[in-house]
Protein backbone atom coordinates (compact mmCIF):
# COMPACT_ATOMS: atom_id res chain seq x y z
CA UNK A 1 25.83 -11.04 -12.83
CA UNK A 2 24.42 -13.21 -10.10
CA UNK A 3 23.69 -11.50 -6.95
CA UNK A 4 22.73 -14.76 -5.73
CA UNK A 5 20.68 -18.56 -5.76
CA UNK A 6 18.06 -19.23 -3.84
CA UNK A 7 17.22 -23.11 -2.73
CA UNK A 8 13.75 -24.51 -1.20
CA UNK A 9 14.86 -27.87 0.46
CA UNK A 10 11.11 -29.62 0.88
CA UNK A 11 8.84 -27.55 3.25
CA UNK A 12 10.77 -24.81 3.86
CA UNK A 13 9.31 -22.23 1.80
CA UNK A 14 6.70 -24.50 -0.12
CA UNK A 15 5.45 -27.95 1.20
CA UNK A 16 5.20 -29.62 -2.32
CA UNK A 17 5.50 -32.91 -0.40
CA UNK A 18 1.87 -33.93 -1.46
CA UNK A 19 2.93 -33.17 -5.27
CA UNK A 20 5.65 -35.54 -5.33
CA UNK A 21 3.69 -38.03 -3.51
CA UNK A 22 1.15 -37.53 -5.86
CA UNK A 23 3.85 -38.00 -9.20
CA UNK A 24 4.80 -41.40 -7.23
CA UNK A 25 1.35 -42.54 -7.43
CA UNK A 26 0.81 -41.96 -11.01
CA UNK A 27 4.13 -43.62 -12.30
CA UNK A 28 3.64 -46.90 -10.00
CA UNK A 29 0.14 -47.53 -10.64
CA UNK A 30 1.26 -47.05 -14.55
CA UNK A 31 3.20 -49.70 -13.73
CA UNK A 32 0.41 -51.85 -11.71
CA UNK A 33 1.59 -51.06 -8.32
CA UNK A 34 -0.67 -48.75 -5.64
CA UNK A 35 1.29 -47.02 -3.17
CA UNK A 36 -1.09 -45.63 0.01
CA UNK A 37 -0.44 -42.05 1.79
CA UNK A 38 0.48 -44.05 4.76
CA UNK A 39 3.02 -46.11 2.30
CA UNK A 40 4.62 -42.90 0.68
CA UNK A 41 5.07 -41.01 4.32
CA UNK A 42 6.30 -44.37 6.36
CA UNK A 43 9.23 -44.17 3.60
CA UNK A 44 9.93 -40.19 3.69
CA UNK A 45 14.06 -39.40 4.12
CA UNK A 46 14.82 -42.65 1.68
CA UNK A 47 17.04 -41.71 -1.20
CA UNK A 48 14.62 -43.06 -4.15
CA UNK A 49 16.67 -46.30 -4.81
CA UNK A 50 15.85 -47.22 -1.52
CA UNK A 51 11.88 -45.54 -1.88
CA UNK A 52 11.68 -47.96 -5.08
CA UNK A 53 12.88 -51.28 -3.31
């Protein structure tokens, strides 16, 4: 039986911000576009149909 389910919500036990950062990078510039740190971060709280706009 489940006792119980455990959730990490972006930073708060792991910062694995710069890994999906990093995934964005590799799937646009597979598609010809460069997206900067500065780029990724200004855009950070955007649901990703927004992100991808």
């Amino acid at each position: 039986m489940i006792q119980a389910i455990f959730f990490d919500f972006n930073g708060v036990i792991i910062d694995d911000e710069p890994f999906q950062m990093a995934a964005y990078q590799e799937v646009l510039r597979e598609q010809g576009i460069e997206l900067s740190d500065s780029e990724y971060y200004s855009a950070l709280g955007m649901d990703d149909k927004t992100f991808v706009r």
